[in-house]
C-alpha atoms as a PDB file:
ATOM      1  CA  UNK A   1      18.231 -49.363   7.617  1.00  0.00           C
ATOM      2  CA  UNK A   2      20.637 -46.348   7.198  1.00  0.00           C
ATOM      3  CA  UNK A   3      23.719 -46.495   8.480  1.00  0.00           C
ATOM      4  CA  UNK A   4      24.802 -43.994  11.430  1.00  0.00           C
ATOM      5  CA  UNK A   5      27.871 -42.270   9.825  1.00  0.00           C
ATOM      6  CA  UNK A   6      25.684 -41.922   6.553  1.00  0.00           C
ATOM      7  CA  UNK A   7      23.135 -40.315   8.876  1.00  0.00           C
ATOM      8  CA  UNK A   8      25.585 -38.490  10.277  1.00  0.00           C
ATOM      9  CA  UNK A   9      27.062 -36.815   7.550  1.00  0.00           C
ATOM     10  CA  UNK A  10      23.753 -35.914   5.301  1.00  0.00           C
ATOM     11  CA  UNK A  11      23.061 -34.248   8.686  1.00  0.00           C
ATOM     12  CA  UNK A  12      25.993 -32.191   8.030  1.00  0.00           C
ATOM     13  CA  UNK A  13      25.165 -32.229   4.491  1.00  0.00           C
ATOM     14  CA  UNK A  14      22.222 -30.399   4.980  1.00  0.00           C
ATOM     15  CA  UNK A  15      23.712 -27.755   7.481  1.00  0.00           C
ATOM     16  CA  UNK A  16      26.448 -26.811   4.799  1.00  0.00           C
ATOM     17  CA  UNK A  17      23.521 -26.288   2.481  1.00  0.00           C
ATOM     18  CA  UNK A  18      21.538 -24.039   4.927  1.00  0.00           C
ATOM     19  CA  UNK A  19      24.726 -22.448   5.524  1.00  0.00           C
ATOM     20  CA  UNK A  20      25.269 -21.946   2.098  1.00  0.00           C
ATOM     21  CA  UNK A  21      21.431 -20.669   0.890  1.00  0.00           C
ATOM     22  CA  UNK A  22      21.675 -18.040   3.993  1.00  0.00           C
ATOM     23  CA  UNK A  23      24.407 -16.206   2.532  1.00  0.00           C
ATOM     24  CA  UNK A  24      22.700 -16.339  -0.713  1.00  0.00           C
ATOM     25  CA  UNK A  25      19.247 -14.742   0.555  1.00  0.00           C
ATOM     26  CA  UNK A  26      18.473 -11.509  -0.630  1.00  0.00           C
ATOM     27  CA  UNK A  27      18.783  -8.438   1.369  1.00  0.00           C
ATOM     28  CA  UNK A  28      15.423  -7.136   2.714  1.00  0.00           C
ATOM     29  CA  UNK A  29      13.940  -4.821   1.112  1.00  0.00           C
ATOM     30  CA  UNK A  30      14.085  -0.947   1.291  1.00  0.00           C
ATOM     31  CA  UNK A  31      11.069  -0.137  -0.694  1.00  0.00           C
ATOM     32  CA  UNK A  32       8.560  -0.925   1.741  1.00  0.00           C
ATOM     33  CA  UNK A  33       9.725   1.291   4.198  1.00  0.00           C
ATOM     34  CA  UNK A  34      10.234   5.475   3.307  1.00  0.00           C
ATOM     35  CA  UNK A  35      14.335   7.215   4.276  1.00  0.00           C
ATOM     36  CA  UNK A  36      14.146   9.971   5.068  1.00  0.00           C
ATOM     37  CA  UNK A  37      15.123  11.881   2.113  1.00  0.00           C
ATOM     38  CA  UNK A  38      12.522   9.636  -0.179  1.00  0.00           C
ATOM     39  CA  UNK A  39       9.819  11.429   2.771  1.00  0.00           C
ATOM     40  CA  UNK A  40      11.569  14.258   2.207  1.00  0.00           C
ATOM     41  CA  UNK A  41      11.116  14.381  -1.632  1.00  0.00           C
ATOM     42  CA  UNK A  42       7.633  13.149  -1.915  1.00  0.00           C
ATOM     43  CA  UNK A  43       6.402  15.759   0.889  1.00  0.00           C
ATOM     44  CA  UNK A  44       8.292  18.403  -1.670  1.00  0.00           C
ATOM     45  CA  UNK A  45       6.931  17.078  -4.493  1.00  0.00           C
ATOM     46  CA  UNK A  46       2.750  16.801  -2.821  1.00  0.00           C
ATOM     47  CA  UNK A  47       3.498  20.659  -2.080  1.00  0.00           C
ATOM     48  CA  UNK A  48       4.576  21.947  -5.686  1.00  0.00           C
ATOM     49  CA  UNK A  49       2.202  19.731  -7.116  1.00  0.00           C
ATOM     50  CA  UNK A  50      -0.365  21.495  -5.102  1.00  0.00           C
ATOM     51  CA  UNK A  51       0.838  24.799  -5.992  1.00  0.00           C
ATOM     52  CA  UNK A  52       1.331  24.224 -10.163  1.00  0.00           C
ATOM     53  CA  UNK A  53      -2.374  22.505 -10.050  1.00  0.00           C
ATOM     54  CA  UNK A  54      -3.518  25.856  -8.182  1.00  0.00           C
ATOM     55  CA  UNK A  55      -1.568  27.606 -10.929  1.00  0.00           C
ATOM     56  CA  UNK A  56      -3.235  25.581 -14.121  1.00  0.00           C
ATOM     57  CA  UNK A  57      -7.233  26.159 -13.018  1.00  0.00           C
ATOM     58  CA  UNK A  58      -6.561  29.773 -12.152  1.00  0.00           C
ATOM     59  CA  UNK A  59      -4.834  30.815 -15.270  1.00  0.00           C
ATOM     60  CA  UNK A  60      -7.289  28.612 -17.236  1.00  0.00           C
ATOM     61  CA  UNK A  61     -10.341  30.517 -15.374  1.00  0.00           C
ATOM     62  CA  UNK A  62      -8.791  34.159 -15.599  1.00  0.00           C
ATOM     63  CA  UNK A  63      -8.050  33.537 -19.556  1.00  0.00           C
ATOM     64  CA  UNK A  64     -11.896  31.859 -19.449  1.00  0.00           C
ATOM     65  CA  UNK A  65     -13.414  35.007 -18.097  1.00  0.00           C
ATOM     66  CA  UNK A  66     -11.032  37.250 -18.869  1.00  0.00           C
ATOM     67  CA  UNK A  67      -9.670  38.326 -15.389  1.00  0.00           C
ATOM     68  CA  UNK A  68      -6.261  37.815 -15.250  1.00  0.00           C
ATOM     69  CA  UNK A  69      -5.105  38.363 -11.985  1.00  0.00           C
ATOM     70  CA  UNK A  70      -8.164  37.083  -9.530  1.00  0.00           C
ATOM     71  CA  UNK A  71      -8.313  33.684  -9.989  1.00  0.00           C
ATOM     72  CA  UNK A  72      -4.566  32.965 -10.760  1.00  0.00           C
ATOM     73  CA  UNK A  73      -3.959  34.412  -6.939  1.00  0.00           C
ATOM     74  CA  UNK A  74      -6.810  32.733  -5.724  1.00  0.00           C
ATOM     75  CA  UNK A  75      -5.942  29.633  -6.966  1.00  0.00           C
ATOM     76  CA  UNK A  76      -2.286  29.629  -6.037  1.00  0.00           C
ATOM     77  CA  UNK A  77      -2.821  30.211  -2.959  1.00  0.00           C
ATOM     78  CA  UNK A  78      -5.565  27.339  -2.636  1.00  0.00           C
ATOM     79  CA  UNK A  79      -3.161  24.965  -4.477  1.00  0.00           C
ATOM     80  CA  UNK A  80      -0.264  26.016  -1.122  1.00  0.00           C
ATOM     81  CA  UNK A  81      -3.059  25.301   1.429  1.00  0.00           C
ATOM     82  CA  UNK A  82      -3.543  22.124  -0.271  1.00  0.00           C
ATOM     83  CA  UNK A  83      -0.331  21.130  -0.626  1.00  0.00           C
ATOM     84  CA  UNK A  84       0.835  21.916   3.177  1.00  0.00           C
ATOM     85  CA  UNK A  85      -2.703  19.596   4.159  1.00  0.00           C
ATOM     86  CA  UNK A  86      -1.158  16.891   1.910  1.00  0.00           C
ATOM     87  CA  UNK A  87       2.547  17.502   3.683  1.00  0.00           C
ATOM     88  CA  UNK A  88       0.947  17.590   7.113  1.00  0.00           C
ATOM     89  CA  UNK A  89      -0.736  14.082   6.405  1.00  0.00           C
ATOM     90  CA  UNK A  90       2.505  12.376   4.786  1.00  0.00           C
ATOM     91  CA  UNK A  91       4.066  13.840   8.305  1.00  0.00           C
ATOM     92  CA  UNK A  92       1.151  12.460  10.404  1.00  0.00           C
ATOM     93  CA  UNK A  93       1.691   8.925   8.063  1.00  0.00           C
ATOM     94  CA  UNK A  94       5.269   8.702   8.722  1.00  0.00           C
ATOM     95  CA  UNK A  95       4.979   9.293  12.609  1.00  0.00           C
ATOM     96  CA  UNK A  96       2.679   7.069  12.965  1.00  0.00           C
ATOM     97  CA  UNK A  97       4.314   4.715  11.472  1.00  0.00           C
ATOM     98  CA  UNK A  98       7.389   5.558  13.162  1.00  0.00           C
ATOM     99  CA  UNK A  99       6.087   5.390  16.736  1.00  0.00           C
ATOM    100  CA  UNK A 100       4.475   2.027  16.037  1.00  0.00           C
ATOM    101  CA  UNK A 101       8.000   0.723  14.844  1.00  0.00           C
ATOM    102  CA  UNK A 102       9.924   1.818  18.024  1.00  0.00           C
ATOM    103  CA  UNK A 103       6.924   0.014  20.099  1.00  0.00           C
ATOM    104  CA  UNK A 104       6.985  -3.601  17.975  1.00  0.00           C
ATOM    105  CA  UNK A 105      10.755  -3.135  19.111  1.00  0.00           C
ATOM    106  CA  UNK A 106      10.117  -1.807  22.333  1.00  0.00           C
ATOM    107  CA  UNK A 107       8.023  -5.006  22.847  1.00  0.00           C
ATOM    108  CA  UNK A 108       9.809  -7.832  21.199  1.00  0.00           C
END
């Protein structure tokens, strides 16, 4: 049988140790979750990708067929609408996201 003060002090044994591996634990993570400047960048990013893809299939049309000017326009401008959709969905995404963080805290 154990004796009580040897009880008593791997009891406070072990607390130390918790003590000790909680200030060891590693931050949480960031990457899960998007700042505001990351949203910010990758919303950029969907909208001149959008735009230089637009760019590529028009040019490579116009020098296909020979009409410079038609496609390349077209194009462009189909690569921006496609890019703003894109932005508009990250947007929708994030507030979504958003609004069901404030209610988990709202709630617990």
């Amino acid at each position: 049988m154990a004796d009580p003060a040897e009880t008593e002090r791997l009891k406070q044994l072990e607390a130390r140790i918790a003590a000790a591996k909680k200030t060891q634990e590693p931050a949480p993570r960031m990457d899960e979750h998007y700042s505001g400047a990351q949203l910010a960048w990758r919303m950029v990013i969907e909208l001149v990708a959008g735009i230089l893809i637009g760019f590529g299939i028009g040019y490579g049309l116009d020098a296909l067929f020979g009409t410079m000017p038609i496609f390349l326009v077209l194009f462009i401008l189909l690569g921006f609408v496609a890019g703003v959709k894109t932005m508009m969905r990250t947007a929708h995404e994030a507030q979504t996201e958003a609004s069901a963080k404030a209610a988990r805290e709202e709630k617990g």
